[in-house]
PDB file of N, CA and C in Angstrom:
ATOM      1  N   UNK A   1     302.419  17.595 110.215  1.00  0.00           N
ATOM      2  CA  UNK A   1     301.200  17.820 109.456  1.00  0.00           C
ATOM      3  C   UNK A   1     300.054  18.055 110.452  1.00  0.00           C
ATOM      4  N   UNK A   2     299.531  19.139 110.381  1.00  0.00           N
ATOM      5  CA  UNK A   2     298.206  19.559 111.215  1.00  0.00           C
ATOM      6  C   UNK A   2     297.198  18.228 110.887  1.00  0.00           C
ATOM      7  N   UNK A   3     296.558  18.124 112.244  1.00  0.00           N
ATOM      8  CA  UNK A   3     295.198  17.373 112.128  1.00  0.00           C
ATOM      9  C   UNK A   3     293.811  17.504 112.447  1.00  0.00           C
ATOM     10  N   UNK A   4     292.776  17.354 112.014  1.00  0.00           N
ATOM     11  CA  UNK A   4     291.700  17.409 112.644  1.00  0.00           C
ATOM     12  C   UNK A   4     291.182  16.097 113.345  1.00  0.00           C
ATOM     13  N   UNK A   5     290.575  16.422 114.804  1.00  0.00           N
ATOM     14  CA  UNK A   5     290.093  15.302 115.243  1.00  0.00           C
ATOM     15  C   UNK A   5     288.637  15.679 115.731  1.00  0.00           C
ATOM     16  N   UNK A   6     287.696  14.236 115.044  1.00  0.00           N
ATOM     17  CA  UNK A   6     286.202  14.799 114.862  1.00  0.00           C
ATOM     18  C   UNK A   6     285.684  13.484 115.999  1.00  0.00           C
ATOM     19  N   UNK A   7     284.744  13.957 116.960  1.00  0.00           N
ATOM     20  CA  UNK A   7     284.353  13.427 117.825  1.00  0.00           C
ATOM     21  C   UNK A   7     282.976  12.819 117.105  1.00  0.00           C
ATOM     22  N   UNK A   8     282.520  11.343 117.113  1.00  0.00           N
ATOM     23  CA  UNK A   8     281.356  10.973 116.630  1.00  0.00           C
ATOM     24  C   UNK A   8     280.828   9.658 117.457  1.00  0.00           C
ATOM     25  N   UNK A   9     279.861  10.291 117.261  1.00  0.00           N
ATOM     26  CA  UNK A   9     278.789   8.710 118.636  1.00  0.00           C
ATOM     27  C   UNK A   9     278.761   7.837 117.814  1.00  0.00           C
ATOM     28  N   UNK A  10     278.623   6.347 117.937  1.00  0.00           N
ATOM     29  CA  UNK A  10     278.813   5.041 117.419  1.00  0.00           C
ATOM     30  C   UNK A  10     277.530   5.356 116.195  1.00  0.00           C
ATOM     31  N   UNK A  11     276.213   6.045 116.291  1.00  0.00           N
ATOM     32  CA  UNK A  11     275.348   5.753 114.948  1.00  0.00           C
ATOM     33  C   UNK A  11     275.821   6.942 113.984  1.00  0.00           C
ATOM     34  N   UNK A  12     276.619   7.606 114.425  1.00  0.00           N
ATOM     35  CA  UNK A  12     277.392   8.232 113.394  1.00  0.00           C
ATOM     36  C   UNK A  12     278.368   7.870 112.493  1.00  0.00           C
ATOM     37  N   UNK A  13     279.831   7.061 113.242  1.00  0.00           N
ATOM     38  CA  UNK A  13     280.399   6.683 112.784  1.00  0.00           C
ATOM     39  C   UNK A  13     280.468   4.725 111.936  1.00  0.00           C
ATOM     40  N   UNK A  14     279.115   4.594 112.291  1.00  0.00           N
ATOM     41  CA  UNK A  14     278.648   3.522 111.911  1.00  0.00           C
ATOM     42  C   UNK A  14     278.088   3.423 110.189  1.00  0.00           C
ATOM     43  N   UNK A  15     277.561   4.375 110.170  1.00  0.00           N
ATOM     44  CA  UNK A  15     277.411   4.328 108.350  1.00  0.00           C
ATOM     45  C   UNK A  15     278.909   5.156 107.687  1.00  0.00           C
ATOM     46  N   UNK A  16     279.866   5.822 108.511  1.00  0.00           N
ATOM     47  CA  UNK A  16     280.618   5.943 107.476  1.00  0.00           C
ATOM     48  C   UNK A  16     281.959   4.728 107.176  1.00  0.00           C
ATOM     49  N   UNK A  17     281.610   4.539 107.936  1.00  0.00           N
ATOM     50  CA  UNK A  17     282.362   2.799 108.096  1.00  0.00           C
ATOM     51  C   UNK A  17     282.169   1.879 106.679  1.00  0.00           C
ATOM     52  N   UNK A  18     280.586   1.895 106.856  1.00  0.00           N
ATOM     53  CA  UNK A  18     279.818   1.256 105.932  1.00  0.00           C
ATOM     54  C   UNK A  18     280.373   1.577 104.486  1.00  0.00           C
ATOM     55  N   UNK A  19     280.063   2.922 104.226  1.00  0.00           N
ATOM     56  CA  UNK A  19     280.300   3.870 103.237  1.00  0.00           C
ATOM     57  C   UNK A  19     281.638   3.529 102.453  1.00  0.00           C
ATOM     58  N   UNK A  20     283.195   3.726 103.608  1.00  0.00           N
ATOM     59  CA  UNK A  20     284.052   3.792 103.352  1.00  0.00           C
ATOM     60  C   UNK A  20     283.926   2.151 102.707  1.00  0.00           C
ATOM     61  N   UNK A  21     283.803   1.024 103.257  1.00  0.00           N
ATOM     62  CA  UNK A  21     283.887  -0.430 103.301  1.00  0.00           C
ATOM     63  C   UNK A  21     283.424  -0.666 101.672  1.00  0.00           C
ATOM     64  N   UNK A  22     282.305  -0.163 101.373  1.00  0.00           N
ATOM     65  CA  UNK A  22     281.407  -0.052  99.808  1.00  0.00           C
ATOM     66  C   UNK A  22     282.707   0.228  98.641  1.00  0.00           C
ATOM     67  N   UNK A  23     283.402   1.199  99.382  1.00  0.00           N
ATOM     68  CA  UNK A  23     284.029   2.155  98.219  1.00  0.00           C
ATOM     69  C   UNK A  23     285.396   1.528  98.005  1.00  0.00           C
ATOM     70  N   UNK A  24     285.408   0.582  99.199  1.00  0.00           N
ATOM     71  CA  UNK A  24     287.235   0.069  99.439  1.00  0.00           C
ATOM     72  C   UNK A  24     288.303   1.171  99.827  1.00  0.00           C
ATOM     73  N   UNK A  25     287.605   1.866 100.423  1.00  0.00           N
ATOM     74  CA  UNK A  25     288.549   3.379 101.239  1.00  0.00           C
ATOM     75  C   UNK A  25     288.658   3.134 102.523  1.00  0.00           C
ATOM     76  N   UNK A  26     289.345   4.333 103.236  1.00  0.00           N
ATOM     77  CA  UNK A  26     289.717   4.386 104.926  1.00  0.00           C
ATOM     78  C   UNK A  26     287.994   5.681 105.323  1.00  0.00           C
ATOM     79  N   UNK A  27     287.980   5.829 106.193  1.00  0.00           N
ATOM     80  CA  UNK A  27     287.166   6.657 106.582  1.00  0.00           C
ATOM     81  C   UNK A  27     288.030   8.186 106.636  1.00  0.00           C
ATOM     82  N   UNK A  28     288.924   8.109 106.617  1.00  0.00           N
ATOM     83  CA  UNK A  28     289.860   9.649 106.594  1.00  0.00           C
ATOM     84  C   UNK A  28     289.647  10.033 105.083  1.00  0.00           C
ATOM     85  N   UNK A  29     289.379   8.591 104.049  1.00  0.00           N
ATOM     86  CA  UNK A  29     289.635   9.025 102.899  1.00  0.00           C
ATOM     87  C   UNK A  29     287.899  10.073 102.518  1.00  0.00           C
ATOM     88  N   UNK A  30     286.511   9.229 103.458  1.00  0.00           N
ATOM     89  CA  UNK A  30     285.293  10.093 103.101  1.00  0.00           C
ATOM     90  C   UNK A  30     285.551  11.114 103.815  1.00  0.00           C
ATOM     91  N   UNK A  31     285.909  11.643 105.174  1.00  0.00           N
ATOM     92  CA  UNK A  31     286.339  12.671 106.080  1.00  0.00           C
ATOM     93  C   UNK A  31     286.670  13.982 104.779  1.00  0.00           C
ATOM     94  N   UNK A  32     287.729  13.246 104.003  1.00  0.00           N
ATOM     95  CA  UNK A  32     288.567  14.038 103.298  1.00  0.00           C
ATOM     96  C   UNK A  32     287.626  14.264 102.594  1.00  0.00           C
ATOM     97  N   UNK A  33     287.123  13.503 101.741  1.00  0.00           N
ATOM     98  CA  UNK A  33     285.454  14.202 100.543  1.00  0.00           C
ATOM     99  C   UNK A  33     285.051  14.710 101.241  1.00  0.00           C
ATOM    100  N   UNK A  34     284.347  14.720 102.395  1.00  0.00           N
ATOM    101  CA  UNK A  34     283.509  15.404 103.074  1.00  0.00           C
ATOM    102  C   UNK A  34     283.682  16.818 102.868  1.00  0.00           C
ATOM    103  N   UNK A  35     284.986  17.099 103.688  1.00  0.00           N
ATOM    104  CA  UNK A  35     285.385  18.042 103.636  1.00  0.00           C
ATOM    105  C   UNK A  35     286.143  19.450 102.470  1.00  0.00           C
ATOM    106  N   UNK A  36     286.726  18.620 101.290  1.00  0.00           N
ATOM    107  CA  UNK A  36     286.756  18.695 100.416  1.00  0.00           C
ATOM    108  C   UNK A  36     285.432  19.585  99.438  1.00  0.00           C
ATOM    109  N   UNK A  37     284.551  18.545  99.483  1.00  0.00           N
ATOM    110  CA  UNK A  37     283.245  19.322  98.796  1.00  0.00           C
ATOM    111  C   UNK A  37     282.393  20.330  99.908  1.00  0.00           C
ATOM    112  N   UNK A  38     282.733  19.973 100.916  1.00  0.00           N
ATOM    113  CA  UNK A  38     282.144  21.319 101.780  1.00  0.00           C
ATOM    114  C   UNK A  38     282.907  22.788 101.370  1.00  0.00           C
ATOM    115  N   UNK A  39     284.212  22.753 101.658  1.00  0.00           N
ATOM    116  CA  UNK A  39     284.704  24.007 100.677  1.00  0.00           C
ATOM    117  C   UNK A  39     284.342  24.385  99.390  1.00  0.00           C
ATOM    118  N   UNK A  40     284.602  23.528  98.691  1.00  0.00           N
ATOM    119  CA  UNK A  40     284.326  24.068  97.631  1.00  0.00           C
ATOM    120  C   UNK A  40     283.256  24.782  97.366  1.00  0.00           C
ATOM    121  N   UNK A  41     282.130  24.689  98.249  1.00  0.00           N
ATOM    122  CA  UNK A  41     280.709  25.062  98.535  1.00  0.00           C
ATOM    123  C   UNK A  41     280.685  26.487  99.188  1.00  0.00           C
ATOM    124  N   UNK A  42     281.424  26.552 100.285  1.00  0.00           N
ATOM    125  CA  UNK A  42     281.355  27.223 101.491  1.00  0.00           C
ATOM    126  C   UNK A  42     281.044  28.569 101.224  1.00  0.00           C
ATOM    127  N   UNK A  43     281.139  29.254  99.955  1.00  0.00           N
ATOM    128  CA  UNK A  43     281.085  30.770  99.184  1.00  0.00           C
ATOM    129  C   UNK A  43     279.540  30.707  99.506  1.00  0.00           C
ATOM    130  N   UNK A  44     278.591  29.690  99.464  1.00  0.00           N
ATOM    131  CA  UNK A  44     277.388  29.603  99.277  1.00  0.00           C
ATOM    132  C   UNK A  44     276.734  30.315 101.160  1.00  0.00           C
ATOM    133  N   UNK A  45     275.905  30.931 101.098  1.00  0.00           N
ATOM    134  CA  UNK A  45     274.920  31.698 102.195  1.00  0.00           C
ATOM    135  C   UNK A  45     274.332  30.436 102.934  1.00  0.00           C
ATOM    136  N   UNK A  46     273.454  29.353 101.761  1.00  0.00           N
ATOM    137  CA  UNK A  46     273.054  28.338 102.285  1.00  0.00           C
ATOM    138  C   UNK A  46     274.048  27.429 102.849  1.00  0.00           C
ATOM    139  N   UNK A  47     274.557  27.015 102.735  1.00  0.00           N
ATOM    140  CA  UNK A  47     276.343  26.365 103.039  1.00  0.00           C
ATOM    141  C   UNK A  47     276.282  26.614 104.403  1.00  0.00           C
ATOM    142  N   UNK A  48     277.133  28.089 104.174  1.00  0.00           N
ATOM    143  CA  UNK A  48     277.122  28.681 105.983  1.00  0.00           C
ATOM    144  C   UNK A  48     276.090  28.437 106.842  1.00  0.00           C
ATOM    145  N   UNK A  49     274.898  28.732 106.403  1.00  0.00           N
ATOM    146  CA  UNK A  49     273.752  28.456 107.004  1.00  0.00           C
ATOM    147  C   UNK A  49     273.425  27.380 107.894  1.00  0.00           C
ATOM    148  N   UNK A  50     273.693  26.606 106.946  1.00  0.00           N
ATOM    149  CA  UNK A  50     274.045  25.285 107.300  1.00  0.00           C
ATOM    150  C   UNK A  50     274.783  24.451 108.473  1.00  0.00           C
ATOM    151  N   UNK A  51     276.091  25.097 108.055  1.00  0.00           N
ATOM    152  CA  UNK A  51     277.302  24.695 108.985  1.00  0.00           C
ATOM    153  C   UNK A  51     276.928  25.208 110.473  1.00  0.00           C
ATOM    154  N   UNK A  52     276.072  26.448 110.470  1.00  0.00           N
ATOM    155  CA  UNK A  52     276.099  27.263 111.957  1.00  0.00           C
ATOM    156  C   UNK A  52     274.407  26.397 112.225  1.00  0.00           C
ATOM    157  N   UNK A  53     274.109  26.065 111.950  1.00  0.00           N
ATOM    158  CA  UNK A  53     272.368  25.027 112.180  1.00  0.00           C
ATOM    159  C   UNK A  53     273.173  23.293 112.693  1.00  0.00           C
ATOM    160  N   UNK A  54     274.096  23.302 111.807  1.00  0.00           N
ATOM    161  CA  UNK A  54     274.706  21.704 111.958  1.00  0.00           C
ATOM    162  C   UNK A  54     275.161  22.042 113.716  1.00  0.00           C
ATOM    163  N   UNK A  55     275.729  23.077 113.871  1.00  0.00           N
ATOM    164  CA  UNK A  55     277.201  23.528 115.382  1.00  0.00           C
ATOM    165  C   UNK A  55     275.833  23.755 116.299  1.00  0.00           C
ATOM    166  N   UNK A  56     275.024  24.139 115.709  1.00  0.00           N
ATOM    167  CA  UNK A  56     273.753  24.406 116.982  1.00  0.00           C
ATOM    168  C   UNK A  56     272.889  23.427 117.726  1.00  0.00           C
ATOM    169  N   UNK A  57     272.520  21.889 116.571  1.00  0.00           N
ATOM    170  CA  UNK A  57     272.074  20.949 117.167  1.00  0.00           C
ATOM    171  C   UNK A  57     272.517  19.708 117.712  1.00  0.00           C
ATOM    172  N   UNK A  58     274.070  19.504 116.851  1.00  0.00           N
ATOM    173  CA  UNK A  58     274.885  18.459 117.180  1.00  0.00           C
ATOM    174  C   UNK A  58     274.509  18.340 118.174  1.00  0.00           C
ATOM    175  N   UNK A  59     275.063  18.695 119.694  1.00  0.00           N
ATOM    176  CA  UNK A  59     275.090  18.329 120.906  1.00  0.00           C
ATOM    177  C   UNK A  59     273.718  17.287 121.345  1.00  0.00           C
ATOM    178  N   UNK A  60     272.858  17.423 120.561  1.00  0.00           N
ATOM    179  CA  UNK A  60     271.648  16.555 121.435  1.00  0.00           C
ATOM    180  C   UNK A  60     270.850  16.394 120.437  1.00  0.00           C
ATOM    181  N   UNK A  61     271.518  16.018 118.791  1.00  0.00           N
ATOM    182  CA  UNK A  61     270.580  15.032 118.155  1.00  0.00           C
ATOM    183  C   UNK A  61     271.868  14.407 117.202  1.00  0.00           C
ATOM    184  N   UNK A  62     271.440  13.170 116.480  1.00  0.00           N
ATOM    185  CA  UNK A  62     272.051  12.854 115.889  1.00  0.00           C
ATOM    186  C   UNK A  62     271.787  12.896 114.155  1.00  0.00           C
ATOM    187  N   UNK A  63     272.370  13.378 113.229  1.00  0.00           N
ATOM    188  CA  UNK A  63     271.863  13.556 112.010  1.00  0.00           C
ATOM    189  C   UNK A  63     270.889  12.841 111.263  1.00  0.00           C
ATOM    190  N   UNK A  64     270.236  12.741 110.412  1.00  0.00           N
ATOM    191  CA  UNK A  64     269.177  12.255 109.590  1.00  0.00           C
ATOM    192  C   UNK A  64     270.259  10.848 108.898  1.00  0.00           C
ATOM    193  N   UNK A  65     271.292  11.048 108.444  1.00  0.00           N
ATOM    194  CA  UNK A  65     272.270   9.656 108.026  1.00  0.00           C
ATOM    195  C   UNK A  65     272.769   9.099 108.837  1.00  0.00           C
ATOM    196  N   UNK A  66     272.477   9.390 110.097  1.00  0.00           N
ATOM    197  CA  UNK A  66     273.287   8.459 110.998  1.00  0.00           C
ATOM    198  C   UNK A  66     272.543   7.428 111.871  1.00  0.00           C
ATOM    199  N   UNK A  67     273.489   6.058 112.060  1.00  0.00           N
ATOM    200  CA  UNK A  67     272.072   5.308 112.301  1.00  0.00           C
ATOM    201  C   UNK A  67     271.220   5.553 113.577  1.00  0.00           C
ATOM    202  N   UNK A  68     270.095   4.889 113.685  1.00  0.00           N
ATOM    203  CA  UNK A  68     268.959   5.438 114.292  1.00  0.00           C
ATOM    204  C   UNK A  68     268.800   4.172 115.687  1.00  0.00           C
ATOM    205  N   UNK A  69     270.017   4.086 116.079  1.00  0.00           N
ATOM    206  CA  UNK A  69     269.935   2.623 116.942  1.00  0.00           C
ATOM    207  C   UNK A  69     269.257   3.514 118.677  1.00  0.00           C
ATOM    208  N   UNK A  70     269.192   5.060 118.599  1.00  0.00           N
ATOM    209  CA  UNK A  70     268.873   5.642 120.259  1.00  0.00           C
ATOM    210  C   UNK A  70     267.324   6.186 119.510  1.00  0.00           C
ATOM    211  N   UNK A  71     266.757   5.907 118.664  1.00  0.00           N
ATOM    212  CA  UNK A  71     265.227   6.046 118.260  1.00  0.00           C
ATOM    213  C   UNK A  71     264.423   5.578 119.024  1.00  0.00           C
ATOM    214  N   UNK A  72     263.040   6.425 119.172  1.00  0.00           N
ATOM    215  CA  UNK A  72     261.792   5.813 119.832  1.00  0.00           C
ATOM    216  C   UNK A  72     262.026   3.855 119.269  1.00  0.00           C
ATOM    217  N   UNK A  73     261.731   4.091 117.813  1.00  0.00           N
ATOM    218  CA  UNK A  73     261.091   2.672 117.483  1.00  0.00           C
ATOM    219  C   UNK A  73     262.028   2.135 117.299  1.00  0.00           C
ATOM    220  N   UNK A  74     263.457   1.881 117.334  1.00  0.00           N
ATOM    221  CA  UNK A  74     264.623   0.989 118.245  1.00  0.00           C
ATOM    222  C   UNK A  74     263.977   0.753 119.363  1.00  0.00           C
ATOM    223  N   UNK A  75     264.056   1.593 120.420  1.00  0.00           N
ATOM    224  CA  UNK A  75     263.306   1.099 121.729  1.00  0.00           C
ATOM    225  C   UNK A  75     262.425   0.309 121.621  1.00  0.00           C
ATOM    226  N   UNK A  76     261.288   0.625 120.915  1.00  0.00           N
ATOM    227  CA  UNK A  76     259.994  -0.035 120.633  1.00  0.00           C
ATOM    228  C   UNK A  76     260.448  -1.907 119.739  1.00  0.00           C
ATOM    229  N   UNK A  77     261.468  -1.738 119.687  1.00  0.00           N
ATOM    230  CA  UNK A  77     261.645  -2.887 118.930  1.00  0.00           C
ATOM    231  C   UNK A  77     261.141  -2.898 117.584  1.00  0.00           C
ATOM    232  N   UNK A  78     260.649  -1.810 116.900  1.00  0.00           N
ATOM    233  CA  UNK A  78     260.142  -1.696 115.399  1.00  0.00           C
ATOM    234  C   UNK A  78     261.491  -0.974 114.191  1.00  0.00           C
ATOM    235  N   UNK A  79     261.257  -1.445 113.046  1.00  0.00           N
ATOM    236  CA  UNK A  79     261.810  -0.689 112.246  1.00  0.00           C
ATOM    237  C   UNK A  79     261.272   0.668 112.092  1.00  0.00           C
ATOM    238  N   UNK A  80     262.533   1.713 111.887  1.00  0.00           N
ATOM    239  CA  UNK A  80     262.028   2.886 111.639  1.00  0.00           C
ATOM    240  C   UNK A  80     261.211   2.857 110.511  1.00  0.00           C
ATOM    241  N   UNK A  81     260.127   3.768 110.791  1.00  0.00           N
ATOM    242  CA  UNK A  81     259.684   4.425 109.523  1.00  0.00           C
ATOM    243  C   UNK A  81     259.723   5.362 108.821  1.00  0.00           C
ATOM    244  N   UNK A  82     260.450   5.095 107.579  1.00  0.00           N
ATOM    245  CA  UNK A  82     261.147   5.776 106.410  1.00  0.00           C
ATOM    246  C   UNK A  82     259.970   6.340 105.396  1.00  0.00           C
ATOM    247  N   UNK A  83     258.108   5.806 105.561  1.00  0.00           N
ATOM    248  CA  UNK A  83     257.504   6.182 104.657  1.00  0.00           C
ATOM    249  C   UNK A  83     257.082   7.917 104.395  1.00  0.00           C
ATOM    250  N   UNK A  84     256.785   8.050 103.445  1.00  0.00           N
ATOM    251  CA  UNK A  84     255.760   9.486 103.110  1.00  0.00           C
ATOM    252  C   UNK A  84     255.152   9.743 103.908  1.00  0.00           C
ATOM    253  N   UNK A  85     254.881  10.950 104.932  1.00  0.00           N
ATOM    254  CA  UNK A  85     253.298  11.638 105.165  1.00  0.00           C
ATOM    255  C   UNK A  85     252.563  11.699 104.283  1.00  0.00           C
ATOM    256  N   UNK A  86     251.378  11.658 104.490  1.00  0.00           N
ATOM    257  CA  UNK A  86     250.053  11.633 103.691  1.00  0.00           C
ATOM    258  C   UNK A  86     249.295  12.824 103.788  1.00  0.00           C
ATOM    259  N   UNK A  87     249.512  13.485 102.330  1.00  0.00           N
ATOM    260  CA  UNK A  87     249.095  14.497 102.816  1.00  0.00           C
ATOM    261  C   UNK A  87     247.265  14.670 102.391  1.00  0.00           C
ATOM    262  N   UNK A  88     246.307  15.407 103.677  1.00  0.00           N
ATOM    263  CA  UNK A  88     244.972  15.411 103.429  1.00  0.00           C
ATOM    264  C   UNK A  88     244.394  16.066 102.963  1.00  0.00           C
TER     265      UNK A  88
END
């Protein structure tokens, strides 16, 4: 059986851990949704779009869901801030 093997830094694979743990699944089993509903999608322009924006920044950021433990305000010893801009 062919496999895929997906390389992920610890604040990545740290909420799907989480995720899987919530649901009472393996992490191959969200891998598999993941991937799953990404096809089914993939006909979509925005989709692709997507996927080639995701392959372009990976290397030197880590996604918006993944945890935020290499953040300025980690360093800073603060919780991130999750609030609204204000707009003037």
């Amino acid at each position: 059986m062919p496999a895929i093997k997906i390389h992920l830094e610890d604040e990545e694979y740290a909420p799907i851990c989480r995720l899987a743990d919530q649901l009472h699944l393996s992490t191959e089993d969200i891998a598999y949704a993941a991937i799953n509903r990404l096809m089914m999608q993939s006909t979509d322009t925005e989709i692709r779009a997507d996927i080639r924006q995701t392959h372009a920044w990976r290397g030197s950021n880590l996604p918006r869901w993944g945890d935020s433990a290499r953040s300025v305000h980690a360093y800073e010893g603060k919780a991130d801030d999750h609030s609204v801009p204000h707009e003037n």
